[in-house]
N, C-alpha and C. Protein backbone atom coordinates (compact mmCIF):
# COMPACT_ATOMS: atom_id res chain seq x y z
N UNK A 1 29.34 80.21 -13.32
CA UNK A 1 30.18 79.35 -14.15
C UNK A 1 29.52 77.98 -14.26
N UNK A 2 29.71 77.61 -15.50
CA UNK A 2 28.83 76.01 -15.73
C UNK A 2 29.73 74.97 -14.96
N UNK A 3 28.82 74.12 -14.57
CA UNK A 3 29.47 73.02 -13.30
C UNK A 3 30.51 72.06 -14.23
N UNK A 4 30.52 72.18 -15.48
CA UNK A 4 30.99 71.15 -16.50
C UNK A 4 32.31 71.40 -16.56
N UNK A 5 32.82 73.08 -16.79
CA UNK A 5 33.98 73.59 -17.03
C UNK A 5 34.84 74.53 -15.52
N UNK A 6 34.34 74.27 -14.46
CA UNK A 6 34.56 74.65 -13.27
C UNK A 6 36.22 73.38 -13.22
N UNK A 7 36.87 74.06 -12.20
CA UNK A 7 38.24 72.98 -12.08
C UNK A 7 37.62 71.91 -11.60
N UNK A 8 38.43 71.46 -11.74
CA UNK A 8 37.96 69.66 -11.14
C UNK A 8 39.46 69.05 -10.70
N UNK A 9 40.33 68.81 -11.70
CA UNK A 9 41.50 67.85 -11.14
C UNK A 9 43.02 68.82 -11.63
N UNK A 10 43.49 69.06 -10.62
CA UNK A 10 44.62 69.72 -11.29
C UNK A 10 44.62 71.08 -11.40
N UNK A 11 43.18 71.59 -11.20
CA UNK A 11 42.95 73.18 -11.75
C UNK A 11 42.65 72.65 -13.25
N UNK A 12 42.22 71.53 -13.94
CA UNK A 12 41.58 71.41 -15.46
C UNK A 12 40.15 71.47 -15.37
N UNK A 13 39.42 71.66 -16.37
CA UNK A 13 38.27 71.43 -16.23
C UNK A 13 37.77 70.01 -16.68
N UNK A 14 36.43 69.83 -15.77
CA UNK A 14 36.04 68.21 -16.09
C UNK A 14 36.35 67.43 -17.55
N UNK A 15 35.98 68.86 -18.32
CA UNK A 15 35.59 68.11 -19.92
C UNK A 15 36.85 67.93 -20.30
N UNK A 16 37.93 68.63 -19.94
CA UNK A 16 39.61 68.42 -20.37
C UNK A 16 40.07 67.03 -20.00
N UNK A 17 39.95 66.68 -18.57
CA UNK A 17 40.42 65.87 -17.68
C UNK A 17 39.91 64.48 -18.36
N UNK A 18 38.51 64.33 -19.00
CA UNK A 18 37.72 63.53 -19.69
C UNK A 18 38.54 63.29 -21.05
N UNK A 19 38.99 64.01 -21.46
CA UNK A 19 39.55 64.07 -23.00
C UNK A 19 40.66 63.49 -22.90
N UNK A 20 41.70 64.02 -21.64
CA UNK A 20 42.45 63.30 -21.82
C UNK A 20 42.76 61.79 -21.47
N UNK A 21 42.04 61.61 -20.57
CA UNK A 21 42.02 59.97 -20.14
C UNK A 21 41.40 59.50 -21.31
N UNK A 22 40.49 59.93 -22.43
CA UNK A 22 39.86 58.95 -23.70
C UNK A 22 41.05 58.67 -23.90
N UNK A 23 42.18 59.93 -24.48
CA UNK A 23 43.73 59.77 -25.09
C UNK A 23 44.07 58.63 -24.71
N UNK A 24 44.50 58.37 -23.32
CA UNK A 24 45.03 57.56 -22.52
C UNK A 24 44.74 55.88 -22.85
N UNK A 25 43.43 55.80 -22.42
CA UNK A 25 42.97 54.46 -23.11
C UNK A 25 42.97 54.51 -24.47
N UNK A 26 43.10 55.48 -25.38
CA UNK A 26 43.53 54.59 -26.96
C UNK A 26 44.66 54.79 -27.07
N UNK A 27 45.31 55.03 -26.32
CA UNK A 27 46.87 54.77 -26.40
C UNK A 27 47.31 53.66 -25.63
N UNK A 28 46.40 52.93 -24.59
CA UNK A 28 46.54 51.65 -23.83
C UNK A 28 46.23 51.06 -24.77
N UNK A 29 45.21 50.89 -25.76
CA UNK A 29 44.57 49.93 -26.87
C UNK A 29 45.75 49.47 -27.81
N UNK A 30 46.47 50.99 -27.91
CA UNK A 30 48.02 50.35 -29.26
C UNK A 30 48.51 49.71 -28.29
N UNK A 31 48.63 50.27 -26.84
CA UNK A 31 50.16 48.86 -26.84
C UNK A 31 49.71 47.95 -26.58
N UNK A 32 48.27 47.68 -26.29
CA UNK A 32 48.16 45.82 -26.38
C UNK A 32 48.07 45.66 -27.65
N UNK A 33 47.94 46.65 -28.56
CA UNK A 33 47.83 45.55 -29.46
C UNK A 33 49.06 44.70 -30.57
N UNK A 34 50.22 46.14 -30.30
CA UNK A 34 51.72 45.67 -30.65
C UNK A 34 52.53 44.62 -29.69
N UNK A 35 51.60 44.55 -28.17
CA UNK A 35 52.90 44.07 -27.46
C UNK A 35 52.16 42.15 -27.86
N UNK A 36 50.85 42.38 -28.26
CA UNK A 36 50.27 41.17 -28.75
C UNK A 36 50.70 40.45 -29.90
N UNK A 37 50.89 41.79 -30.89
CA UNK A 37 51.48 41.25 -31.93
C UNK A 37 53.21 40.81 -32.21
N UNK A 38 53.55 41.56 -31.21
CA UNK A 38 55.03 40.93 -30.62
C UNK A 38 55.05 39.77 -30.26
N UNK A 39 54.68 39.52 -29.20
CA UNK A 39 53.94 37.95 -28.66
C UNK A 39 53.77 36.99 -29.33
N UNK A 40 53.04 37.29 -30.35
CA UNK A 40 52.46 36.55 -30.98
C UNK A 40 52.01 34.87 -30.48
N UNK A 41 52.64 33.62 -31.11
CA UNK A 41 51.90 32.31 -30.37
C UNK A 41 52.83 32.92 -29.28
N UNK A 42 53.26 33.22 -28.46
CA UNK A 42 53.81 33.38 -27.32
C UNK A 42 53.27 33.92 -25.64
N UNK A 43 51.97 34.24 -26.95
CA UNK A 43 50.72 34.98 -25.68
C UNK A 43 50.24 33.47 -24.68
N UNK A 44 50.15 32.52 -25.41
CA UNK A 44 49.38 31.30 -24.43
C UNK A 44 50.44 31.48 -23.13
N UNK A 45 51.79 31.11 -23.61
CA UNK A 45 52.83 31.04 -22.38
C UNK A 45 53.79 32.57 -21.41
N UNK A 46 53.14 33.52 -22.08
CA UNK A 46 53.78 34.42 -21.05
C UNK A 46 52.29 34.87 -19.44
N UNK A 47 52.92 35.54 -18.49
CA UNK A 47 52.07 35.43 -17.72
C UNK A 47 50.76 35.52 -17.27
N UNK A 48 50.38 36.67 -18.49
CA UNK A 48 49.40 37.14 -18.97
C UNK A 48 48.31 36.17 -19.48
N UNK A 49 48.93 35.41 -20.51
CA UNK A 49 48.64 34.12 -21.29
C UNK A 49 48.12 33.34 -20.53
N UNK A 50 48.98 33.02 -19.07
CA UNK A 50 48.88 31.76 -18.32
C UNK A 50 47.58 32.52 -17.55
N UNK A 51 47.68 33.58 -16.83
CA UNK A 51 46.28 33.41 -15.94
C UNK A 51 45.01 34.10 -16.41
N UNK A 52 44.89 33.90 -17.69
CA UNK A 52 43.59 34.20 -18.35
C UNK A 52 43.45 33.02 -19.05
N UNK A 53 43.70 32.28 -19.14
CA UNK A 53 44.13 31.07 -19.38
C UNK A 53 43.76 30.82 -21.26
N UNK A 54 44.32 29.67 -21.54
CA UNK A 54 44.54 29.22 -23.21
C UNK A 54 42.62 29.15 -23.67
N UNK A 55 42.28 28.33 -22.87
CA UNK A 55 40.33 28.10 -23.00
C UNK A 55 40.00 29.60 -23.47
N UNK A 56 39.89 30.72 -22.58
CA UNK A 56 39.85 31.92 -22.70
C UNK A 56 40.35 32.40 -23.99
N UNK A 57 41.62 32.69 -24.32
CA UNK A 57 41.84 33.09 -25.04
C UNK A 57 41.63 32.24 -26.74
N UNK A 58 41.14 31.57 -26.84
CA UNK A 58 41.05 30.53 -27.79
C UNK A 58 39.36 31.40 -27.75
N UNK A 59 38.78 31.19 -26.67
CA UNK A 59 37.20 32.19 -27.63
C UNK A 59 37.44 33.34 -28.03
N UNK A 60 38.37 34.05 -27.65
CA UNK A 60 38.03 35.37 -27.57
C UNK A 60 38.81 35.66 -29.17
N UNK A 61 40.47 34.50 -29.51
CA UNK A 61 40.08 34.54 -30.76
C UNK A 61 39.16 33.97 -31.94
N UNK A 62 38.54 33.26 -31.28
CA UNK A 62 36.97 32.74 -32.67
C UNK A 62 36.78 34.22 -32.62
N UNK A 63 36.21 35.02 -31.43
CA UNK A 63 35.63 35.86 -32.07
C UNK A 63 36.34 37.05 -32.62
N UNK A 64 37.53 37.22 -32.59
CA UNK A 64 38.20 37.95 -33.43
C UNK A 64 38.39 37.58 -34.87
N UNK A 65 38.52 36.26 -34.69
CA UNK A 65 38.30 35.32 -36.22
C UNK A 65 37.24 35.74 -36.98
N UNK A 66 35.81 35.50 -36.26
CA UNK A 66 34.68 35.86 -37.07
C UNK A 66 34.03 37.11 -37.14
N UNK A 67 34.69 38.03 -36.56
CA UNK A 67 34.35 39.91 -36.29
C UNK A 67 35.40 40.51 -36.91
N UNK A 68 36.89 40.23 -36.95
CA UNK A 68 37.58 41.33 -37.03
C UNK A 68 37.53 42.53 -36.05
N UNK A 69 37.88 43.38 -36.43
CA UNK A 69 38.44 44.71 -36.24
C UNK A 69 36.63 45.45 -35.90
N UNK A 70 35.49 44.99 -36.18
CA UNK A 70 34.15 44.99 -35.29
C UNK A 70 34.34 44.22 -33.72
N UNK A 71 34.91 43.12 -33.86
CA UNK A 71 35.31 42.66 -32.43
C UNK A 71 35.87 44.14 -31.80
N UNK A 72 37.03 44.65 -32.39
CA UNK A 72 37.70 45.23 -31.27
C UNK A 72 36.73 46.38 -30.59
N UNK A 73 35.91 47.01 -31.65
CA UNK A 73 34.87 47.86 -31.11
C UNK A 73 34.07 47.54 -29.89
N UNK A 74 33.32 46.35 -30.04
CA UNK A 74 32.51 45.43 -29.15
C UNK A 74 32.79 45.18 -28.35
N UNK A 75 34.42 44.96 -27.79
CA UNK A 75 34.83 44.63 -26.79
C UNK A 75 34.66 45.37 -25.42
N UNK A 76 34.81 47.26 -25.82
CA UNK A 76 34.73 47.44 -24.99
C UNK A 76 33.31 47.89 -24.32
N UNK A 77 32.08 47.07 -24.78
CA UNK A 77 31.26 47.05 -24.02
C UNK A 77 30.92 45.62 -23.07
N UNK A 78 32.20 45.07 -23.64
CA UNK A 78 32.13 43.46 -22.57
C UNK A 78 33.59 43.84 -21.38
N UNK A 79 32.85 43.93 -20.17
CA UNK A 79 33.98 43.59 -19.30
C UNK A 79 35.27 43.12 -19.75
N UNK A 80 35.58 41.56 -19.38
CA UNK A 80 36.68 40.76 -19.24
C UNK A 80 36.88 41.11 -20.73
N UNK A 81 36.38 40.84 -21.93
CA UNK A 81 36.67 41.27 -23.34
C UNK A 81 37.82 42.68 -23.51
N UNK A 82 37.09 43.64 -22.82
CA UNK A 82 37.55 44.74 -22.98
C UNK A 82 39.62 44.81 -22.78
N UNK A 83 39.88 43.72 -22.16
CA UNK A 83 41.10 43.85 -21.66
C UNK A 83 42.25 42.89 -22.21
N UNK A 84 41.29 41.82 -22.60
CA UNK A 84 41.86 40.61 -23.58
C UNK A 84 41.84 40.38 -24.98
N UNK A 85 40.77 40.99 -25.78
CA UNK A 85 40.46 40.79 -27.05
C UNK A 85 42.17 42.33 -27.89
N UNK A 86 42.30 43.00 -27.25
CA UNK A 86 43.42 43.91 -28.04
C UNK A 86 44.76 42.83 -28.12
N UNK A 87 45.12 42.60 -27.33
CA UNK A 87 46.39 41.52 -26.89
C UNK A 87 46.25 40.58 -28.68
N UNK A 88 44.80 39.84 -28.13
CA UNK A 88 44.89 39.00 -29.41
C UNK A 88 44.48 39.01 -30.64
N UNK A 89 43.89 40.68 -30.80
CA UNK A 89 43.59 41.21 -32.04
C UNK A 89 45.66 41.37 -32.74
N UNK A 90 45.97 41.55 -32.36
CA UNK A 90 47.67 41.57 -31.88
C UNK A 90 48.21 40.63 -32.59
N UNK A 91 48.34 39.59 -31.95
CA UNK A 91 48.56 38.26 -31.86
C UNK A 91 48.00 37.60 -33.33
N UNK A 92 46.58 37.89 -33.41
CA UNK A 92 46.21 37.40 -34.69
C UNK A 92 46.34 38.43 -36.11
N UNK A 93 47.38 39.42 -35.67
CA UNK A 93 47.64 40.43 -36.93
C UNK A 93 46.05 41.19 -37.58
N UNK A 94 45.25 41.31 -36.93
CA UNK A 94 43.82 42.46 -37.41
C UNK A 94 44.54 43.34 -37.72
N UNK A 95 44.24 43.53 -39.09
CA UNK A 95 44.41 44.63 -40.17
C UNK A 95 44.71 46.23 -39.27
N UNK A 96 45.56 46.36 -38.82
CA UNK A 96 46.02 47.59 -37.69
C UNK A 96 45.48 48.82 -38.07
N UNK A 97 45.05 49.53 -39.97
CA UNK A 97 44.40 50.64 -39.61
C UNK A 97 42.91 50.23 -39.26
N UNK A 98 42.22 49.35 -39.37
CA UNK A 98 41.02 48.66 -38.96
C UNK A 98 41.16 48.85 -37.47
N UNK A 99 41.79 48.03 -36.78
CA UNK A 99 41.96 48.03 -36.20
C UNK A 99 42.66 49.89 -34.94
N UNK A 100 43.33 50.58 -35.42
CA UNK A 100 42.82 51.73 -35.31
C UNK A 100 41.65 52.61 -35.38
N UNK A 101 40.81 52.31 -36.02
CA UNK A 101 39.61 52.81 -36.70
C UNK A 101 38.42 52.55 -35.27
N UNK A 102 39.22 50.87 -35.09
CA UNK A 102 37.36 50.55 -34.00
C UNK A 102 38.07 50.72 -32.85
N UNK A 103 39.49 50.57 -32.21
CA UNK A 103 39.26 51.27 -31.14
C UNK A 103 39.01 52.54 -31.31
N UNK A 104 39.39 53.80 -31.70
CA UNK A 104 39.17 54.84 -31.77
C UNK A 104 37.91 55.06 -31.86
N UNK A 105 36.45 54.77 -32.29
CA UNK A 105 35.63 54.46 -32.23
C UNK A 105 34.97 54.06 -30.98
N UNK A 106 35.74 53.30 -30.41
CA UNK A 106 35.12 52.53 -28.63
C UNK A 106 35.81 53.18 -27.79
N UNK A 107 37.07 54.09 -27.99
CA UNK A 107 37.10 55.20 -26.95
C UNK A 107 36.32 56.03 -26.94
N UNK A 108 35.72 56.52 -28.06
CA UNK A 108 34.87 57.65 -28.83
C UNK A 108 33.49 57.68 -28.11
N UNK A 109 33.20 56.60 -27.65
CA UNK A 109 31.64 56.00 -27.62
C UNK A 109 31.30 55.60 -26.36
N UNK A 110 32.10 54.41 -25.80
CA UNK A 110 32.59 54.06 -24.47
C UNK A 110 32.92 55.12 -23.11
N UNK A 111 33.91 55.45 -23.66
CA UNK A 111 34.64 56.23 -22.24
C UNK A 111 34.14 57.70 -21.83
N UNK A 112 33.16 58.36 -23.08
CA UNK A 112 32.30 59.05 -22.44
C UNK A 112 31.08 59.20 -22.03
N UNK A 113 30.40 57.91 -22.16
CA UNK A 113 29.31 57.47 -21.27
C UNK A 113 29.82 57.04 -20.03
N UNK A 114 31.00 56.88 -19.40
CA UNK A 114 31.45 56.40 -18.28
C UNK A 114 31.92 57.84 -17.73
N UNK A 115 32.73 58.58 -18.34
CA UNK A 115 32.95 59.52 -17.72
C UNK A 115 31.91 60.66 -17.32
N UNK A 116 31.22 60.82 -18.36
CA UNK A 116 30.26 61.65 -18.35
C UNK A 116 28.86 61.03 -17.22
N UNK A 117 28.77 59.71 -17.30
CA UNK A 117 27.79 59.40 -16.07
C UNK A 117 28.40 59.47 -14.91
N UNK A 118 29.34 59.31 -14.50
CA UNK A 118 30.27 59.70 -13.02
C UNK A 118 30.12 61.11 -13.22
N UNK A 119 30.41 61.80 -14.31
CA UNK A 119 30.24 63.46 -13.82
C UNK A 119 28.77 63.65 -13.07
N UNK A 120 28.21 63.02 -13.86
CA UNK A 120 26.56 63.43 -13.53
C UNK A 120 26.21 62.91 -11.89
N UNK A 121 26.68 61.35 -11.74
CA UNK A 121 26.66 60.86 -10.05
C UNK A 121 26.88 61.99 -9.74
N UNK A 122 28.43 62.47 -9.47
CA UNK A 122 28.98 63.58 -8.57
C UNK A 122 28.38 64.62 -8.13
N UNK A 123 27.79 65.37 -9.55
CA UNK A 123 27.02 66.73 -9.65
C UNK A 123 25.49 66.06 -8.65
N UNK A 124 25.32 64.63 -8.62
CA UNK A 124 24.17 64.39 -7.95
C UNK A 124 24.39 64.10 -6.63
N UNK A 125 25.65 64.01 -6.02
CA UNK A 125 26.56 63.49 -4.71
C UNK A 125 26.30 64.93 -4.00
N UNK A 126 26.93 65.88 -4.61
CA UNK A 126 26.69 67.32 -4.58
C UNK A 126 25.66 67.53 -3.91
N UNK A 127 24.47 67.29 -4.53
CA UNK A 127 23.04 67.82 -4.37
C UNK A 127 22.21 67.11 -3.40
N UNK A 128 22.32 65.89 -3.33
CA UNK A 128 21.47 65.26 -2.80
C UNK A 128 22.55 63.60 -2.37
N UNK A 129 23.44 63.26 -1.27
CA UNK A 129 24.33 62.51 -1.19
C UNK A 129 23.72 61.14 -1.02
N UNK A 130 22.12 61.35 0.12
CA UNK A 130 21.45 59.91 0.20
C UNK A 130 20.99 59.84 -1.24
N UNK A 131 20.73 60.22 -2.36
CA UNK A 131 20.27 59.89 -3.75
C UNK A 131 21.29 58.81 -4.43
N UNK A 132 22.55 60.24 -4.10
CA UNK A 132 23.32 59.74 -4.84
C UNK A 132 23.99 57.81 -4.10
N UNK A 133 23.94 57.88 -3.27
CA UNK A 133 23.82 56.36 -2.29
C UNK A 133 23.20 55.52 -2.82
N UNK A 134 21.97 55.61 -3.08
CA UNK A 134 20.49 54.32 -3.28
C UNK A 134 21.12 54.42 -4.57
N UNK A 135 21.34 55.29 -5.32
CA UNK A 135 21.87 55.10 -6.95
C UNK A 135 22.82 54.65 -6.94
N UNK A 136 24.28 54.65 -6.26
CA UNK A 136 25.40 53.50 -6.33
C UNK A 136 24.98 52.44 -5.78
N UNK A 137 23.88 51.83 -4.70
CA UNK A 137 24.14 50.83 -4.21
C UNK A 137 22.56 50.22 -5.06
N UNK A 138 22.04 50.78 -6.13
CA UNK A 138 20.71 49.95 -7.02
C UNK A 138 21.78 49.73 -8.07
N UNK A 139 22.56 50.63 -8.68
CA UNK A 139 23.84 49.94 -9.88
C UNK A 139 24.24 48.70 -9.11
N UNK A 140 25.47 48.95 -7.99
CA UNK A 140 25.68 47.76 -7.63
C UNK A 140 25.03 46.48 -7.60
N UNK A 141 23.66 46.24 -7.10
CA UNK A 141 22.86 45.42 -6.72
C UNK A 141 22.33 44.64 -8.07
N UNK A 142 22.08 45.81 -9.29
CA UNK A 142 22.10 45.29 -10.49
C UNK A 142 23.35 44.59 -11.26
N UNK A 143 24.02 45.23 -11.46
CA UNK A 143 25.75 44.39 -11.71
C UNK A 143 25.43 43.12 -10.84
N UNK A 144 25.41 43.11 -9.77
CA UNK A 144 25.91 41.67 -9.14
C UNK A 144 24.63 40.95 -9.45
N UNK A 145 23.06 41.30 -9.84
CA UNK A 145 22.22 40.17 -10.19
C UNK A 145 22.42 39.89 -11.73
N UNK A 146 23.21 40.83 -12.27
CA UNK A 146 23.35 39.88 -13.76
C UNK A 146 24.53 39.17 -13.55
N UNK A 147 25.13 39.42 -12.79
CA UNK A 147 26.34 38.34 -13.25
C UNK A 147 26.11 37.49 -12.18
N UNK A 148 25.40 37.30 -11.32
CA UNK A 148 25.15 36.07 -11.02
C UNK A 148 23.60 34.92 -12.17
N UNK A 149 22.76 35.46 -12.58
CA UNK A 149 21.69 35.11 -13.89
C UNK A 149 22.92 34.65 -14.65
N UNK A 150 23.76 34.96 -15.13
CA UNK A 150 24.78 34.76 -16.29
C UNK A 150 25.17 33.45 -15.95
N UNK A 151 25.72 33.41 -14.46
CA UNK A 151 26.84 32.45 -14.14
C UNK A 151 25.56 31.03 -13.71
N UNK A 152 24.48 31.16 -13.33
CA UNK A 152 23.47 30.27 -13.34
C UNK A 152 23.04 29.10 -14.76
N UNK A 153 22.88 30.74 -16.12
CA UNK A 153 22.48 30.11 -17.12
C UNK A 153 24.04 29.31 -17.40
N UNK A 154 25.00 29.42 -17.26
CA UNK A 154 26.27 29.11 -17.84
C UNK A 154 26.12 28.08 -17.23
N UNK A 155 26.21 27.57 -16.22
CA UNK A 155 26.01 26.14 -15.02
C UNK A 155 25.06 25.61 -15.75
N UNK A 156 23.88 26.02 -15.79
CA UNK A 156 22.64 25.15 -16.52
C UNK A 156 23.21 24.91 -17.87
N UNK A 157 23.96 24.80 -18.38
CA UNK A 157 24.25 25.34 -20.41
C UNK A 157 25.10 24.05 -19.69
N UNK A 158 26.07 24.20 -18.79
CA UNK A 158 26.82 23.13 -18.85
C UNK A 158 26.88 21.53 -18.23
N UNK A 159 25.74 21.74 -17.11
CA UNK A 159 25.36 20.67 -16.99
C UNK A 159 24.49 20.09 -17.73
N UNK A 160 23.57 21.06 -18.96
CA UNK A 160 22.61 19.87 -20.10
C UNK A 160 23.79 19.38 -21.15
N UNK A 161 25.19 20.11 -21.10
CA UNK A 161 26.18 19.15 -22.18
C UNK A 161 26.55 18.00 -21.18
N UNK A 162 26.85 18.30 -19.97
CA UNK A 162 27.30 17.02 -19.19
C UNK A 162 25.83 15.69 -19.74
N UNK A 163 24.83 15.73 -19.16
CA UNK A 163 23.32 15.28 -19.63
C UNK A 163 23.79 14.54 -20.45
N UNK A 164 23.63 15.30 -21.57
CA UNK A 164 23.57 14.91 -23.30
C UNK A 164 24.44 13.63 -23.69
């Protein structure tokens, strides 16, 4: 039996279990984006609003301003984006079948390169567990040297405006 369609969670098979969590997150994508557009200016002051704070959300709509409903696609290859830009695609009324269109699209695209590379770790956890080790802890090690490079150039970006 192929390792792909063998049970995995529930007695489902991997590729089911995968399908349905895509479901899942584009069905998380509508309700931020109605409970945003509910909200509306109301997003700065509810709690949500407050600890992602107004600065934050003020870029994230420029760039919904100047992308549209391409923002919402894009987002979910940015972290912190991925979780904030639906709220205020919402909020700023993006054309909703557009806006259907690119998330559906960034579940489409997104969530099975994530799922499908964790299948592959596993099937490699399986086989070889010290592999699969040096390979979670060289991801890790990479994640944490870009986002520290990021948070460096951002310090340098902001102390030559302090300068200036």
């Amino acid at each position: 039996m192929d390792d792909f369609a063998r049970p995995f969670w529930l007695g489902l098979p991997y590729w089911l279990v995968g399908a349905i969590l895509i479901l899942a997150l584009f069905g998380a994508f509508q309700v931020y984006y109605w409970v945003g557009r509910k909200l509306g200016d109301k997003l700065y002051d509810s709690r949500i609003g407050v600890k992602v704070g107004r600065e934050r959300i003020e870029k994230v709509e420029r760039v919904v301003e100047k992308w549209g409903a391409l923002a919402v696609y894009g987002c979910f290859w940015v972290p912190m984006l991925r979780h904030t830009l639906p709220w205020v695609a919402g909020a700023l009324r993006v054309s909703y079948p557009w806006y259907v269109v690119a998330s559906a699209l960034g579940c489409l695209t997104w969530a099975p390169l994530w799922w499908f590379g964790l299948w592959g770790w596993l099937q490699l956890a399986v086989r070889s567990p010290v592999t699969a080790a040096v390979v979670a802890v060289v991801a890790v090690a990479a994640a944490a040297l870009l986002m520290v490079r990021r948070r460096r150039r951002r310090r340098a970006a902001d102390e030559t405006l302090l300068v200036s």
